[in-house]
Protein backbone atom coordinates (compact mmCIF):
# COMPACT_ATOMS: atom_id res chain seq x y z
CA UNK A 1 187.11 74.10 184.74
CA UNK A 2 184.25 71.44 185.32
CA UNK A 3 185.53 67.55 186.32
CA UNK A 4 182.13 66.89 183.89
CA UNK A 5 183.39 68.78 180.84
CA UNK A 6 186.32 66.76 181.63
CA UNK A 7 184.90 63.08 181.60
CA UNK A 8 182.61 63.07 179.02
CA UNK A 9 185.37 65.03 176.32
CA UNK A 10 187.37 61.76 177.19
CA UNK A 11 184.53 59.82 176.52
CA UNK A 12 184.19 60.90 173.05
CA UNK A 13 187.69 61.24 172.30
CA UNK A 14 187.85 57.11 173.60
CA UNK A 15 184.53 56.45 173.00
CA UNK A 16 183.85 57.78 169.99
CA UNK A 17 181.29 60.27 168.54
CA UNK A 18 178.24 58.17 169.54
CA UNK A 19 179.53 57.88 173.09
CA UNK A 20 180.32 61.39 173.52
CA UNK A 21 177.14 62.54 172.37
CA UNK A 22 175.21 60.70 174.73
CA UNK A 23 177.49 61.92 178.03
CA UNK A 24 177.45 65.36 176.78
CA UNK A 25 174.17 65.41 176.19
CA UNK A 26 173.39 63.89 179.71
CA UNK A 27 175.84 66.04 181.14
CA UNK A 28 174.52 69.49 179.99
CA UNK A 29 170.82 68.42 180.90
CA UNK A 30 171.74 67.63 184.20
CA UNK A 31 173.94 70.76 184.94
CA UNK A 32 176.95 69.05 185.50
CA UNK A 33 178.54 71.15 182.90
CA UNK A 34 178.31 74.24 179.96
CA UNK A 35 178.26 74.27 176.39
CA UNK A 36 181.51 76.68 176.94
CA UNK A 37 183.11 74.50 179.57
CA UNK A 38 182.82 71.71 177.22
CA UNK A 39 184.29 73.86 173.96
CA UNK A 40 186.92 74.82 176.95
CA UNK A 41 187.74 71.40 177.60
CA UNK A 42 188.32 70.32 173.81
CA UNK A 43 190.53 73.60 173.40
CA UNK A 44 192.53 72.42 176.33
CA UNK A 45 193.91 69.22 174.28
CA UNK A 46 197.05 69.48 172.57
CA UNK A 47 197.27 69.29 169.15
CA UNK A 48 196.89 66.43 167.29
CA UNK A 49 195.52 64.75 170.37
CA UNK A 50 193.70 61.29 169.95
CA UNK A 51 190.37 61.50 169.14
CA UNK A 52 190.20 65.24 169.09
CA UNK A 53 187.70 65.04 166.18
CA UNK A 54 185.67 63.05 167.51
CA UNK A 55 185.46 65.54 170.90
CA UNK A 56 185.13 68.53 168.84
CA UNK A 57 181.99 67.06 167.05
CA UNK A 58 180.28 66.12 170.24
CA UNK A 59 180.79 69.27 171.69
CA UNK A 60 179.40 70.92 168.69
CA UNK A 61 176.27 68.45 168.60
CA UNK A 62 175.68 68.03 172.42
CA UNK A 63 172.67 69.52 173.27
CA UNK A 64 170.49 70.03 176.61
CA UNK A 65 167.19 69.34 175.22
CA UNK A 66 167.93 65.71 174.55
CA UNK A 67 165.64 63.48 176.99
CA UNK A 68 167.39 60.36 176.16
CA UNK A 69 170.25 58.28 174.60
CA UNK A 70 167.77 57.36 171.55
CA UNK A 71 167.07 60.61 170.71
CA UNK A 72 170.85 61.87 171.18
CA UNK A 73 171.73 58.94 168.70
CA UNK A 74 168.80 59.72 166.20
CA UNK A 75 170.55 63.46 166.51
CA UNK A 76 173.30 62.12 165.56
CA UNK A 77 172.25 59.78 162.27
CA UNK A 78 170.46 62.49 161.10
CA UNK A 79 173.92 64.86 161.39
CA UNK A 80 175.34 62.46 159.59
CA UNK A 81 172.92 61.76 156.93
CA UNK A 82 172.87 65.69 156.71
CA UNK A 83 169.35 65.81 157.16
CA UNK A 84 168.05 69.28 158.26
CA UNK A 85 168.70 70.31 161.53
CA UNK A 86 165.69 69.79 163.86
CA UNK A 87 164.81 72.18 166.55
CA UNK A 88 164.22 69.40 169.92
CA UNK A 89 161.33 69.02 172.12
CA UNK A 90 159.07 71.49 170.31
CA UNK A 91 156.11 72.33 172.31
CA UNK A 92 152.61 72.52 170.96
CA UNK A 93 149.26 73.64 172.84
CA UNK A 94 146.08 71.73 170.78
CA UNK A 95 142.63 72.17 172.65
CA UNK A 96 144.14 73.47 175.51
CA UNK A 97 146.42 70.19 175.81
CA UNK A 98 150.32 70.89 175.69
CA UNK A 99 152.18 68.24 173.91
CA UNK A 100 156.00 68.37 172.70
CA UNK A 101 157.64 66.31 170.06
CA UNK A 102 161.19 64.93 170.30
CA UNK A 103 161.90 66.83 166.72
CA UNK A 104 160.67 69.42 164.91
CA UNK A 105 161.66 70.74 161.38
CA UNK A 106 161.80 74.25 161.29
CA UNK A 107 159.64 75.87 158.58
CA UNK A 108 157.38 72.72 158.27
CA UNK A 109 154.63 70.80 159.86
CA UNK A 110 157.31 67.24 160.50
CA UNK A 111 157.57 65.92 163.62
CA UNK A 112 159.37 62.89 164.86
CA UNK A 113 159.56 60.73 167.47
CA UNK A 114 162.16 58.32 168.79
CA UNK A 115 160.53 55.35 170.70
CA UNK A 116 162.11 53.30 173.08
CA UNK A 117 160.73 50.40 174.24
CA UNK A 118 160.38 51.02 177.67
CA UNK A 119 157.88 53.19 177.37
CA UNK A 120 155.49 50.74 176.55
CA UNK A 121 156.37 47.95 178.72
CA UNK A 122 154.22 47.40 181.94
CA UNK A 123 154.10 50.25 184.48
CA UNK A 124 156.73 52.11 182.69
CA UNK A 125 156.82 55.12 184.40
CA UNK A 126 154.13 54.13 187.00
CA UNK A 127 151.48 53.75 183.97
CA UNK A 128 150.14 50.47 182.91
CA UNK A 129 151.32 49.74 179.60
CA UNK A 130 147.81 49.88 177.87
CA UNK A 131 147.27 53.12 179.09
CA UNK A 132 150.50 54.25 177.93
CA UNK A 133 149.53 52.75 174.01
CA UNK A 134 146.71 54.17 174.23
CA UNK A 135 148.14 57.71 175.29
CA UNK A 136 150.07 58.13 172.51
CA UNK A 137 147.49 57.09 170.07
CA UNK A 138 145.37 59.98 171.51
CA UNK A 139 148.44 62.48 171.45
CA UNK A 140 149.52 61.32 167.43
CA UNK A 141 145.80 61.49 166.65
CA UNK A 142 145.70 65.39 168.19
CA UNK A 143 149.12 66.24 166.08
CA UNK A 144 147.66 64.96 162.85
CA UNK A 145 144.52 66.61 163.62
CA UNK A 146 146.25 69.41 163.98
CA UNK A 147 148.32 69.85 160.89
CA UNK A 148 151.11 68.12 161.99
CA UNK A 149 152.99 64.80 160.26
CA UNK A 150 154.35 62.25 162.32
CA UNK A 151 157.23 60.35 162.15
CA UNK A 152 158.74 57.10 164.75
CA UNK A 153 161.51 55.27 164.57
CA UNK A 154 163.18 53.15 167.19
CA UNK A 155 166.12 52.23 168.53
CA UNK A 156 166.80 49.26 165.74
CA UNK A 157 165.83 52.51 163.48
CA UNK A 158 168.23 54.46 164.41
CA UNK A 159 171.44 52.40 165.46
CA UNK A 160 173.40 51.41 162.37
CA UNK A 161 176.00 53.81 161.59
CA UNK A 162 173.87 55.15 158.41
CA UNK A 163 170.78 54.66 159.95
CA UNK A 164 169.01 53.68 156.63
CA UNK A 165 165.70 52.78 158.46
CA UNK A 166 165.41 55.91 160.33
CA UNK A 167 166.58 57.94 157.19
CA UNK A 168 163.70 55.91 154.68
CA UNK A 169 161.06 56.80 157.64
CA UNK A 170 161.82 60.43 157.50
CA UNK A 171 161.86 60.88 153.95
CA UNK A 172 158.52 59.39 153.66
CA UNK A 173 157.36 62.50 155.56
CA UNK A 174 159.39 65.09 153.41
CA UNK A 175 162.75 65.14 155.27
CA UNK A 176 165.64 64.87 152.89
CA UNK A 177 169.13 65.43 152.95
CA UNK A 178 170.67 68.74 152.14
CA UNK A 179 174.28 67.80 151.42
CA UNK A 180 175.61 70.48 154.05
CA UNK A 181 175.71 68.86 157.48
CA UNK A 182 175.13 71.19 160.79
């Protein structure tokens, strides 16, 4: 029994699904806890318990390969929306360069990529902002070079419950619902 698996099953079942997402996510990337000490945790609450749902969803959504609350959310929308499932930080080697998208849909050539601001604001991860712009110009410019279609949204993208922004963004690139969520 993990404390973690714990906490962050109450979060969602308080929280909601957004919430629990987020600390499950966090909480299996930083080893604080297991996909089957989570699933462990949610079969430990009685029936009919409040907010069970919403714990059973985020267990079955969290995910380890999540590198930040935007991109758990995005996950999230795009359950929602029943978009196809993306596989997450997809790695790609172009020229000898290694670069890895947030999301990847399987059997195509669609990435996309949640932006937070912070990335771009001065020395954001002890690199000047220009240098940072200019980074991920070169990086997009290598994907697209390579085959690959691009698609960014942000965090005003991807935070209304439906997500219609987000949703518009990916479907310009081919991504469509399916009906059947994941």
């Amino acid at each position: 029994m993990s404390n973690a698996s714990d906490t962050v099953v109450d979060l969602a079942r308080w929280g909601g699904l957004t919430q629990g997402v987020c600390a499950m996510d966090a909480a299996l990337a930083g080893r604080r806890c297991t996909h089957a000490e989570l699933a462990d945790a949610v079969d430990r609450l009685p029936t009919g318990a409040r907010g069970i749902r919403s714990a059973r969803t985020a267990a079955h959504l969290a995910d380890e390969s999540a590198e930040s609350p935007g991109e758990s959310v995005s996950r999230i929308r795009m359950w929602q929306a029943t978009l196809p499932r993306p596989a997450l930080q997809h790695e790609v080697r172009i020229d000898g360069e290694l670069y890895r998208l947030d999301f990847l849909w399987p059997h195509t050539m669609v990435g996309g990529e949640f932006d937070g601001r912070i990335k771009y604001t001065k020395n954001s991860f002890g690199k000047d902002a220009d240098d940072t712009v200019w980074d991920e110009r070169q990086r997009e410019l290598a994907l697209i070079r390579a085959g690959y279609d691009v698609a960014r949204w942000t965090w005003k993208d991807a935070w209304p419950n439906d997500a219609p922004t987000m949703c518009r963004e990916l479907a310009r690139h081919g991504i469509h619902p399916t009906g059947v969520r994941w």
